[in-house]
Protein backbone atom coordinates (compact mmCIF):
# COMPACT_ATOMS: atom_id res chain seq x y z
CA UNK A 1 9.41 -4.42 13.38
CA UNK A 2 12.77 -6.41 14.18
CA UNK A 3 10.76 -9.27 14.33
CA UNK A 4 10.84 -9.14 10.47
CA UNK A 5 14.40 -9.18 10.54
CA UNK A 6 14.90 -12.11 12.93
CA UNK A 7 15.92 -9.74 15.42
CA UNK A 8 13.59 -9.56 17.83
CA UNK A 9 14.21 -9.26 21.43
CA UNK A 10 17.73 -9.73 20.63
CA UNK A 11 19.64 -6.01 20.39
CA UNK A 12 22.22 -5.79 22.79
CA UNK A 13 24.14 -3.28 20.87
CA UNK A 14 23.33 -0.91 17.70
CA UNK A 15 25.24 1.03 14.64
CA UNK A 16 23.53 3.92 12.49
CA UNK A 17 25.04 4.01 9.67
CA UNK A 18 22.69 6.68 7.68
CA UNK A 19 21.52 9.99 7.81
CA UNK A 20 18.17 9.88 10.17
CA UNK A 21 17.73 9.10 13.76
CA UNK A 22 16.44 6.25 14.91
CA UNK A 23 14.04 5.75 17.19
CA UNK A 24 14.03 2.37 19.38
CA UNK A 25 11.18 1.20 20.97
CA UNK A 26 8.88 -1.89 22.93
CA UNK A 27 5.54 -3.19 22.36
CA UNK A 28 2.54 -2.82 24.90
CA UNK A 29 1.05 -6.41 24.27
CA UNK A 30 4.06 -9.37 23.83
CA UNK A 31 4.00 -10.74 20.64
CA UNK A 32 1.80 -8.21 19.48
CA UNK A 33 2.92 -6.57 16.67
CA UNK A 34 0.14 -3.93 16.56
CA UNK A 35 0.99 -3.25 19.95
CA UNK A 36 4.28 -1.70 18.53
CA UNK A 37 3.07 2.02 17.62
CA UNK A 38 4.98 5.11 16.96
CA UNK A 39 6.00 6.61 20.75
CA UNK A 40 4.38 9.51 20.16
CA UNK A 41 0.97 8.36 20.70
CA UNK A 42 1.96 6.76 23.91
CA UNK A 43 1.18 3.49 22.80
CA UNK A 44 4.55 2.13 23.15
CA UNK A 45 7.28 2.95 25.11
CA UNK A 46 10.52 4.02 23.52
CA UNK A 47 14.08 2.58 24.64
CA UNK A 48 16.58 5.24 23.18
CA UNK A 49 17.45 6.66 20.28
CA UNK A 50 20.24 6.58 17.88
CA UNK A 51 21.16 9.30 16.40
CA UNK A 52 23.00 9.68 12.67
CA UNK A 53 26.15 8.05 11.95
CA UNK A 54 26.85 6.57 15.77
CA UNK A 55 27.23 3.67 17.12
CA UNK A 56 27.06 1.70 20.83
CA UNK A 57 28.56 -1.35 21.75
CA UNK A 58 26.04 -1.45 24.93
CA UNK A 59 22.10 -1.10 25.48
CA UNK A 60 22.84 -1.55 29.30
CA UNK A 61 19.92 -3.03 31.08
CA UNK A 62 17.47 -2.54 27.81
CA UNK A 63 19.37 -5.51 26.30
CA UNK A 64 16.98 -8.03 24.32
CA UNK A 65 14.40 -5.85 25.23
CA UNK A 66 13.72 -4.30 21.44
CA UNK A 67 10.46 -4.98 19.25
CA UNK A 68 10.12 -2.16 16.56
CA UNK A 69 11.96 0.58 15.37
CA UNK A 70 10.66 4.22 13.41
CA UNK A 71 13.14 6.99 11.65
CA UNK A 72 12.69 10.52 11.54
């Protein structure tokens, strides 16, 4: 969860430094952290992804909009 990392709600642009892909995603429930499930049980809805070693100075209109994050 970004919350854990003070960065919740508050992604406007990302860098992947590693070797897995990174998956972005929303929760269901606000403030909910158990609301923030893998996006492959269609619990929560995922943003984008980032792939390995990239990097975007935008998230367009998903800015601020992050809650949790899973890797591959």
């Amino acid at each position: 969860m970004f919350d854990a990392y003070g960065f919740e709600n508050k992604t406007s642009s990302w860098s992947n430094k590693g070797g897995k892909t990174i998956y972005v995603g929303g929760r269901t429930v606000s403030g909910n952290n158990y609301s923030c499930n893998h996006w492959g049980n269609g619990k929560s809805p995922r943003l984008w992804t980032e792939g390995d070693h990239s990097h975007s100075p935008s998230v367009g209109s998903l800015d601020n909009q992050t809650d949790c994050f899973w890797t591959s």
